[in-house]
C-alpha atoms as a PDB file:
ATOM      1  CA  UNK A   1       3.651   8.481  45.866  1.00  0.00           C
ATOM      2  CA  UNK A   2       6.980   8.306  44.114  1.00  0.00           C
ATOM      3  CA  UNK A   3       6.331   5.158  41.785  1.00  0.00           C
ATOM      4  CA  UNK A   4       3.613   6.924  39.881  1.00  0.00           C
ATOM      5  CA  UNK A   5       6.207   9.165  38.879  1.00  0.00           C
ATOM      6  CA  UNK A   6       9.172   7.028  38.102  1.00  0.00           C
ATOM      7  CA  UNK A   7       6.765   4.888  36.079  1.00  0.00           C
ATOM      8  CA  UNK A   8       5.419   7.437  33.974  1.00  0.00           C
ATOM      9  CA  UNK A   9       9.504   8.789  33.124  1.00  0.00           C
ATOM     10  CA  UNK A  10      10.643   5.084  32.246  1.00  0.00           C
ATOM     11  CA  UNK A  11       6.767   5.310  29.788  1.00  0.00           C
ATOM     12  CA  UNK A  12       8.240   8.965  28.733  1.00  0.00           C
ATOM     13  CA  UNK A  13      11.463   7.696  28.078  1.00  0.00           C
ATOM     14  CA  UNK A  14      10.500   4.547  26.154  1.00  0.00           C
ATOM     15  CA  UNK A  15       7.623   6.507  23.843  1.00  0.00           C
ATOM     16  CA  UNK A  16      10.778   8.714  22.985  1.00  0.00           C
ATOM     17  CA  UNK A  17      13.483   5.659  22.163  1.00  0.00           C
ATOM     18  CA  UNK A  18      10.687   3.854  20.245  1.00  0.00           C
ATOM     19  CA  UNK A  19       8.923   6.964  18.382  1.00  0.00           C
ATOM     20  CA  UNK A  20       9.810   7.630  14.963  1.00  0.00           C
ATOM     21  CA  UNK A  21      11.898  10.432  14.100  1.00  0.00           C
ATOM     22  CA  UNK A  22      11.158  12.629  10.723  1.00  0.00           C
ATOM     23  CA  UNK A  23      14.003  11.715   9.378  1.00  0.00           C
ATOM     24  CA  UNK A  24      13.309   7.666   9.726  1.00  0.00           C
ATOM     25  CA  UNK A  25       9.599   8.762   8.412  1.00  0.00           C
ATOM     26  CA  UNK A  26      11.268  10.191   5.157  1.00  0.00           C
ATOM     27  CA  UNK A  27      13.590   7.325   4.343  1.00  0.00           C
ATOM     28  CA  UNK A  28      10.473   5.010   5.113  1.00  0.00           C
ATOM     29  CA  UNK A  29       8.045   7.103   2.832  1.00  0.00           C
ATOM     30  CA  UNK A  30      10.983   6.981   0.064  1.00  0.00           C
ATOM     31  CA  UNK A  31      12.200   3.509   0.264  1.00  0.00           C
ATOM     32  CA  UNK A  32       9.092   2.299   0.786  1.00  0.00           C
ATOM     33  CA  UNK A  33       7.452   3.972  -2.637  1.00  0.00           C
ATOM     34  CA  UNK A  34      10.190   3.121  -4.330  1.00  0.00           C
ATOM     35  CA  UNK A  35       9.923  -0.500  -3.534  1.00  0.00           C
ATOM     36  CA  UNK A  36       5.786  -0.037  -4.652  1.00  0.00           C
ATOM     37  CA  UNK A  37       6.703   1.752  -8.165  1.00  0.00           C
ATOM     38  CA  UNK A  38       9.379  -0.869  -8.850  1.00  0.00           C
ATOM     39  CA  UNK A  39       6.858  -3.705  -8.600  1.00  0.00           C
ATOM     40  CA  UNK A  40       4.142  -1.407 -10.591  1.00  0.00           C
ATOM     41  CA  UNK A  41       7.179  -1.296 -13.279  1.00  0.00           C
ATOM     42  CA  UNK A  42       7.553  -5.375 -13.241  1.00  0.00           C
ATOM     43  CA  UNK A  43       3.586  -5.679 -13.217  1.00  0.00           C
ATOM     44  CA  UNK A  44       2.774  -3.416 -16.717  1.00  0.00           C
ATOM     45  CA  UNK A  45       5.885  -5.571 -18.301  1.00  0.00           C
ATOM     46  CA  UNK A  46       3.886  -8.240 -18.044  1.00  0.00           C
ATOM     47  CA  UNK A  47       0.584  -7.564 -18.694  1.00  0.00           C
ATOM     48  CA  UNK A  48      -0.488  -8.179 -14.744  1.00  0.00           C
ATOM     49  CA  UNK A  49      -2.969  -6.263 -13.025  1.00  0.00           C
ATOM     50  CA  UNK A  50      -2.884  -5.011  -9.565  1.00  0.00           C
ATOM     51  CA  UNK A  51      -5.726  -4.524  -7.372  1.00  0.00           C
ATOM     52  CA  UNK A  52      -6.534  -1.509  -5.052  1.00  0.00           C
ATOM     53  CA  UNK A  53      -8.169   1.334  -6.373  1.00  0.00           C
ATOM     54  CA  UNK A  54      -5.478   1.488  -9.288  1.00  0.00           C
ATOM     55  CA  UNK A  55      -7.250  -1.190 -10.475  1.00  0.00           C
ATOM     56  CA  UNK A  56     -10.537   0.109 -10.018  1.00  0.00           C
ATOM     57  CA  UNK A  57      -9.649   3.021 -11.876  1.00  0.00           C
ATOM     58  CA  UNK A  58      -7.887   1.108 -14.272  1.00  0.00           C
ATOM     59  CA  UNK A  59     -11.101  -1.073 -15.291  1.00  0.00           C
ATOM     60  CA  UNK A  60     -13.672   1.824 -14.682  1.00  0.00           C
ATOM     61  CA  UNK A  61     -11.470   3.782 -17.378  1.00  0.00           C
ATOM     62  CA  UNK A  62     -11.064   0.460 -19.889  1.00  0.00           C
ATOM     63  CA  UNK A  63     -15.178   0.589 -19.529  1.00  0.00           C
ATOM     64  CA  UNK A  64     -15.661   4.002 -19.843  1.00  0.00           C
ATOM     65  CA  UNK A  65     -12.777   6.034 -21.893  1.00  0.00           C
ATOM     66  CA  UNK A  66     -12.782   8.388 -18.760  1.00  0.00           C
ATOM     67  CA  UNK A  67      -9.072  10.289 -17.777  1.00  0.00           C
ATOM     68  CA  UNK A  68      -7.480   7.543 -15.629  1.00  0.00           C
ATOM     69  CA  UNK A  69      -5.717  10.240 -13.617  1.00  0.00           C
ATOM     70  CA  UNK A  70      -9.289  11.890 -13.005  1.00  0.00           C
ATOM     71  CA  UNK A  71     -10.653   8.421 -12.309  1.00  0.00           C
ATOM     72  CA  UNK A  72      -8.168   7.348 -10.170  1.00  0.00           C
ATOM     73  CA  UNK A  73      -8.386  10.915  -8.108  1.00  0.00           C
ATOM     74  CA  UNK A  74     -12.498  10.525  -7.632  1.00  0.00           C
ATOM     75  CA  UNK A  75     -11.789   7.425  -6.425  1.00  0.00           C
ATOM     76  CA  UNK A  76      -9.744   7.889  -3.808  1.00  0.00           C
ATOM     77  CA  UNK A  77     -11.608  10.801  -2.281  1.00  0.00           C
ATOM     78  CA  UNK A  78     -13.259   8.943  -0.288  1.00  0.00           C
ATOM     79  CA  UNK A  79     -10.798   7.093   1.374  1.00  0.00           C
ATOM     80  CA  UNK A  80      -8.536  10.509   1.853  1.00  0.00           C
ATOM     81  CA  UNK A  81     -12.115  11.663   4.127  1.00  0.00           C
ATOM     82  CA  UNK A  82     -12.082   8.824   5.890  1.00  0.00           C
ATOM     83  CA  UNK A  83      -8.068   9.341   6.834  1.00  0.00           C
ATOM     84  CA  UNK A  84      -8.381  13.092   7.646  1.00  0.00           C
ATOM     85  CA  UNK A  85     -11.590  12.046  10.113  1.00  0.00           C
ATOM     86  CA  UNK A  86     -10.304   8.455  11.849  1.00  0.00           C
ATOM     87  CA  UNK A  87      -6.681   8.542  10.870  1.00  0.00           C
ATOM     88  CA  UNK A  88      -5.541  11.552  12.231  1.00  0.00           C
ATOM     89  CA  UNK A  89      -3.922  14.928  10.045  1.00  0.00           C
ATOM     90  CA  UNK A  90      -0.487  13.597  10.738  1.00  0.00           C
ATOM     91  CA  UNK A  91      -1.619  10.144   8.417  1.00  0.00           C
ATOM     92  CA  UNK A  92      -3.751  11.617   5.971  1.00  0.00           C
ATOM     93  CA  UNK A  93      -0.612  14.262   5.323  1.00  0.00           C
ATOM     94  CA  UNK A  94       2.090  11.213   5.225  1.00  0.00           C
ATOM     95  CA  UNK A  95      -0.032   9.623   2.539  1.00  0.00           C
ATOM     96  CA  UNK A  96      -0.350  12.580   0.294  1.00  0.00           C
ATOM     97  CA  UNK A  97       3.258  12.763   0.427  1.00  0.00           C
ATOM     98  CA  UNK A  98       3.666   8.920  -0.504  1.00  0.00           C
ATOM     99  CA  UNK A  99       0.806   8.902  -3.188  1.00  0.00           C
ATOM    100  CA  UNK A 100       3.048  12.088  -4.710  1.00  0.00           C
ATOM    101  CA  UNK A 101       6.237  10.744  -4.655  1.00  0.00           C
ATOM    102  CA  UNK A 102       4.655   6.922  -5.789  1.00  0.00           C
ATOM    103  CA  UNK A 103       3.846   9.037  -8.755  1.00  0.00           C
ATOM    104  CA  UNK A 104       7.490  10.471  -9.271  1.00  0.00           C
ATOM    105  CA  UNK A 105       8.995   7.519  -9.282  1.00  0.00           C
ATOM    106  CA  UNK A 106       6.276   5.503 -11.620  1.00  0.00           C
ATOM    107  CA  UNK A 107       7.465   8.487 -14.527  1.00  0.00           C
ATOM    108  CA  UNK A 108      10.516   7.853 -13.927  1.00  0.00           C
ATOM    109  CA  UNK A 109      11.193   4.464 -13.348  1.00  0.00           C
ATOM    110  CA  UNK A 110      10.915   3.258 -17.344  1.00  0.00           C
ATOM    111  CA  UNK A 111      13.542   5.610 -18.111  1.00  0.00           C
ATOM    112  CA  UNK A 112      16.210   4.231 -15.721  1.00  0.00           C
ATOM    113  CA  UNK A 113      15.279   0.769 -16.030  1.00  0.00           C
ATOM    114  CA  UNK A 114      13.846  -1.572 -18.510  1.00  0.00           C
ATOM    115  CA  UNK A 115      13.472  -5.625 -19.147  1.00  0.00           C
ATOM    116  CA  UNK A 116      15.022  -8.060 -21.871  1.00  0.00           C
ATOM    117  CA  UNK A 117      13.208 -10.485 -20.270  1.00  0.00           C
ATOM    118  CA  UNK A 118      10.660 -10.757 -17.505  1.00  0.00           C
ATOM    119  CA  UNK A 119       8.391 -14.035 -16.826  1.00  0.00           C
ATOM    120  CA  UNK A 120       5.596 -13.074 -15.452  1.00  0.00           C
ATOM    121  CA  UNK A 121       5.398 -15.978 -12.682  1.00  0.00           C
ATOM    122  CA  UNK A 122       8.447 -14.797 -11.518  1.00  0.00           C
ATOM    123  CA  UNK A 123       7.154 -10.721 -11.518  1.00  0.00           C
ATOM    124  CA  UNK A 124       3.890 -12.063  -9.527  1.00  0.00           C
ATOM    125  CA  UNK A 125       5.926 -13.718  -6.907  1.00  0.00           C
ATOM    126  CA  UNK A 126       8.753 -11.356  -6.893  1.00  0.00           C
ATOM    127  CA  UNK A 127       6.731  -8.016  -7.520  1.00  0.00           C
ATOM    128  CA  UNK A 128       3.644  -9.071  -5.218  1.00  0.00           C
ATOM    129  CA  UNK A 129       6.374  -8.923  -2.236  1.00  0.00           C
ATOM    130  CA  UNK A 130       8.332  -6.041  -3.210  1.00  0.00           C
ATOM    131  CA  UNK A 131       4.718  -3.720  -2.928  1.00  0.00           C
ATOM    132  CA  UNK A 132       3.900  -6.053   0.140  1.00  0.00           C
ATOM    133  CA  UNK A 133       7.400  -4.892   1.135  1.00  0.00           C
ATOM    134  CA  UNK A 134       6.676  -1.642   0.381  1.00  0.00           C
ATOM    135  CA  UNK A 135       3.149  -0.744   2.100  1.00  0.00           C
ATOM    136  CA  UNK A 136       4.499  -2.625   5.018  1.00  0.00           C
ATOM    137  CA  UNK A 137       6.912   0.192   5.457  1.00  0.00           C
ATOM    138  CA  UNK A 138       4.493   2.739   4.908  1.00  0.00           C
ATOM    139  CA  UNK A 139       2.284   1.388   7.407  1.00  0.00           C
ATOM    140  CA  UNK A 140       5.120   1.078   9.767  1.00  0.00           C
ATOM    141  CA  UNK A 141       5.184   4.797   9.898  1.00  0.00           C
ATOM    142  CA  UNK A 142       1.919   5.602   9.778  1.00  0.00           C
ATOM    143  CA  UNK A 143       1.408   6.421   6.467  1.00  0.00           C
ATOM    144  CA  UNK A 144      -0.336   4.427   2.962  1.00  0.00           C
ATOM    145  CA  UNK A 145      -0.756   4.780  -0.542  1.00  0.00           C
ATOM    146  CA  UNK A 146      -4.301   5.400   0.040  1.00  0.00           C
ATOM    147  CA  UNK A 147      -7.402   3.693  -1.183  1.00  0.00           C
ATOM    148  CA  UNK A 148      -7.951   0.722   0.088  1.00  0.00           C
ATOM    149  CA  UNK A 149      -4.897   0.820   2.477  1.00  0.00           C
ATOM    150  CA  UNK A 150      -6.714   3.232   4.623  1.00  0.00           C
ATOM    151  CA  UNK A 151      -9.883   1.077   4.781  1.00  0.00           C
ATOM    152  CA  UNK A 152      -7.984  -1.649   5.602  1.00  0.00           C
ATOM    153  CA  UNK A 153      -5.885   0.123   8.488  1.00  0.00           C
ATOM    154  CA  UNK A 154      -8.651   1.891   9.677  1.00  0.00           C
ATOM    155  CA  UNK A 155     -10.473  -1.590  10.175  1.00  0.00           C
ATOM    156  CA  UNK A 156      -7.790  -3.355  11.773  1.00  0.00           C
ATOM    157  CA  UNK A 157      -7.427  -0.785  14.236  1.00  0.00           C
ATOM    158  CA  UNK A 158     -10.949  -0.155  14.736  1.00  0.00           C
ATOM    159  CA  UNK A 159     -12.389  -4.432  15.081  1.00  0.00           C
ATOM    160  CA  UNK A 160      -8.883  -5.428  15.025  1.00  0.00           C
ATOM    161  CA  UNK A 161      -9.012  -7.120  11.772  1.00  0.00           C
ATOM    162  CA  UNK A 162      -5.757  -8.206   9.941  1.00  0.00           C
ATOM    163  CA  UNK A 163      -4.906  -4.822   7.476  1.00  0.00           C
ATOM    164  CA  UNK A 164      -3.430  -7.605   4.660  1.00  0.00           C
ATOM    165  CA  UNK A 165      -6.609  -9.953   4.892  1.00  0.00           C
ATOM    166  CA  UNK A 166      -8.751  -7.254   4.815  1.00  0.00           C
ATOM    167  CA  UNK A 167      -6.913  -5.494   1.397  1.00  0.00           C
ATOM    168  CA  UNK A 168      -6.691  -9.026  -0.215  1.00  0.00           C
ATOM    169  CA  UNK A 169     -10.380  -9.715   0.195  1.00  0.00           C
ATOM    170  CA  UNK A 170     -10.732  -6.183  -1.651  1.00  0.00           C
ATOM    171  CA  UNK A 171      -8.121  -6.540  -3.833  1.00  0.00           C
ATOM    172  CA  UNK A 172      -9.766 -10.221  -5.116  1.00  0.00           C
ATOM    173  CA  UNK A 173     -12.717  -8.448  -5.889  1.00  0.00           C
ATOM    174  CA  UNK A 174     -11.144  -5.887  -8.103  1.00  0.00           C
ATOM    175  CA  UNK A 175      -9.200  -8.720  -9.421  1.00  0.00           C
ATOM    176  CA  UNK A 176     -12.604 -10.086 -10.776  1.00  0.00           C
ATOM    177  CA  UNK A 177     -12.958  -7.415 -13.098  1.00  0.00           C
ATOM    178  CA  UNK A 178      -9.839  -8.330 -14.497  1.00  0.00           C
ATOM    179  CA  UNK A 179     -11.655 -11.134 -16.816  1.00  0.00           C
ATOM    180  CA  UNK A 180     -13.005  -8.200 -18.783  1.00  0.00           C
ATOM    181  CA  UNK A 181      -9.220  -7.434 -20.017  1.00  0.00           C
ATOM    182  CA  UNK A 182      -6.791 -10.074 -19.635  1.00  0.00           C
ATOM    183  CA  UNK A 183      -6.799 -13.775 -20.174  1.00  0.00           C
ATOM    184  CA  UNK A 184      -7.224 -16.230 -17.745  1.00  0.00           C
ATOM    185  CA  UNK A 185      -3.614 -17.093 -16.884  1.00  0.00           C
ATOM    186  CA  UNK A 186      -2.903 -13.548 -16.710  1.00  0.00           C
ATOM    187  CA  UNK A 187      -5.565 -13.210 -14.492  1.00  0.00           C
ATOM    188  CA  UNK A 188      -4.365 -16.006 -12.306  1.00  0.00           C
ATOM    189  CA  UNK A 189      -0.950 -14.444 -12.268  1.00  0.00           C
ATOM    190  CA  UNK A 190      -2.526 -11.144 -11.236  1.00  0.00           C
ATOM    191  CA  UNK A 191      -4.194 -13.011  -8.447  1.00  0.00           C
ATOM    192  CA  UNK A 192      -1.107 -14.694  -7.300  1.00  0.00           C
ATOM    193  CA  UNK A 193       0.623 -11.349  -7.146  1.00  0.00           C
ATOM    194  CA  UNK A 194      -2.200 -10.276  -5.008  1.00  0.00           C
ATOM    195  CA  UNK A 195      -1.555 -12.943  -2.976  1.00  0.00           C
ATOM    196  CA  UNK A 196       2.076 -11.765  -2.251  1.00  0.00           C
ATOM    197  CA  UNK A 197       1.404  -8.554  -1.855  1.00  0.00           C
ATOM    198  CA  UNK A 198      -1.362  -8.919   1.272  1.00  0.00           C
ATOM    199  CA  UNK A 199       0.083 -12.193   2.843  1.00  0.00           C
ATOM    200  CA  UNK A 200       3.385 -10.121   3.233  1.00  0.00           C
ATOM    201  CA  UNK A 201       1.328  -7.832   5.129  1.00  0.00           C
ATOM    202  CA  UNK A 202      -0.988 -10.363   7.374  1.00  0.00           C
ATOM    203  CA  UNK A 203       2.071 -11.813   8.441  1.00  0.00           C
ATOM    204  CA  UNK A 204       4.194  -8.806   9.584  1.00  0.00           C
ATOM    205  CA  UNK A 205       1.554  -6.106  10.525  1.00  0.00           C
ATOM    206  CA  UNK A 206      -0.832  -7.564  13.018  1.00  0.00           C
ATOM    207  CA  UNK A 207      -2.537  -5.548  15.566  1.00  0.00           C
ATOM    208  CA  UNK A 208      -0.322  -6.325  18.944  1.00  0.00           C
ATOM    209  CA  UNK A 209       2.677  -7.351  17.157  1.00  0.00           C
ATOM    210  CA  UNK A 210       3.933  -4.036  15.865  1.00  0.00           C
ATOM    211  CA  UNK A 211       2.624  -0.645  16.852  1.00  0.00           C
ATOM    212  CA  UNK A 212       3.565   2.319  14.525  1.00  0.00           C
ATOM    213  CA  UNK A 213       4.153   5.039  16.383  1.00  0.00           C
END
C-alpha cells in the first residue's frame, strides 16, 4: 500500500523540478520575441515576405487598402477563440503577452539597429532560424505568437501532427500570394525563409520529444 504513495511523491517531485517557473516563462516570452522581431527587421530590409497571418494581413491589405493593424487583428480572432477554448487561459494569456511585446520590439527595433548591407539569401537562411528560434521558445513555454501557431499546436497535440510541418504547409500557401507583390526570386527567398523558420521547429518540437509544461 506504500508504493502508490512513494510513486506519486517521486511524480510530485519531478512535475515540480521540471515545471516552468514565471520567471523562466518571462525570459522565454522576451528572448524569444526578441529573436522573432529581429528576423521581422532582417526580412522588410530585404524585401522578403513572411508567412503566418502577418502575411495574410499583409496581402489582404496590399488588395484591399484596409488598416493592416485592423486586418491583422480580425484575423487573428479566430485563432485567439480557438486558444481560450482548447489551449487553456494560461496559453491564450501567454500569447497576448508575446503578440504585445512582439509589437514593442518591431517599433523599436529600426531605431537601435539598421543595415549597410544585408543579402537577402543570407537574411532567409539566417532570419528564417532566428523566428524558428524564436517560436520554438515560445512554444517551449506554452505560449505563441498566435495565428497560425495556435492551429498548428493545437493540431499536433490533438492528431499528433508535427507543429512546424503543419505551419509550413500554411505558411506555403500564404507564400503563394506573394506572386501578387514581389518578384520571383524574392518570392523564392521568402519561401526559403519559410523553410527555416518551420524545419527549425519539426526538428526540435515533436510531440514525445519535449513536453512544455
Amino acid at each position: 500500500m506504500t508504493t502508490p504513495t512513494i510513486a506519486s511523491a517521486k511524480a510530485s517531485d519531478a512535475d515540480s523540478v521540471l515545471r516552468h517557473h514565471p520567471y523562466e516563462d518571462v525570459q522565454a516570452l522576451l528572448t524569444g520575441t526578441l529573436f522573432m522581431a529581429f528576423g521581422l527587421l532582417m526580412f522588410g530590409h530585404a524585401g522578403l515576405l513572411t508567412g503566418g497571418t502577418p502575411g495574410v494581413a499583409f496581402l489582404i491589405h496590399y488588395a484591399t487598402g484596409w488598416s493592416f493593424g485592423l486586418v491583422l487583428f480580425l484575423v487573428n480572432v479566430p485563432f485567439y477563440v480557438l486558444a481560450w477554448r482548447r489551449m487553456g487561459m494560461a496559453f491564450t494569456l501567454k500569447t497576448c503577452a508575446a503578440v504585445g511585446v512582439l509589437s514593442i520590439f518591431v517599433t523599436l527595433l529600426p531605431k537601435l539597429v539598421s543595415f549597410q548591407t544585408l543579402s537577402p539569401l543570407f537574411t532567409a537562411v539566417l532570419g528564417g532560424l532566428m523566428m524558428g528560434v524564436g517560436i520554438l521558445m515560445l512554444f517551449r513555454h506554452r505560449a505563441s505568437l498566435g495565428g497560425f501557431n495556435v492551429l498548428a499546436l493545437f493540431l499536433q497535440e490533438r492528431f499528433g501532427w508535427r507543429a512546424g510541418r503543419v505551419q509550413m504547409v500554411l505558411d506555403a500557401i500564404v507564400l503563394l500570394g506573394a506572386f501578387l507583390v514581389l518578384d520571383y526570386w524574392h518570392v523564392a527567398l521568402s519561401v526559403l525563409g519559410a523553410v527555416m523558420l518551420n524545419q527549425t521547429l519539426a526538428t526540435n518540437h515533436r510531440a514525445g520529444r519535449y513536453v512544455a509544461l
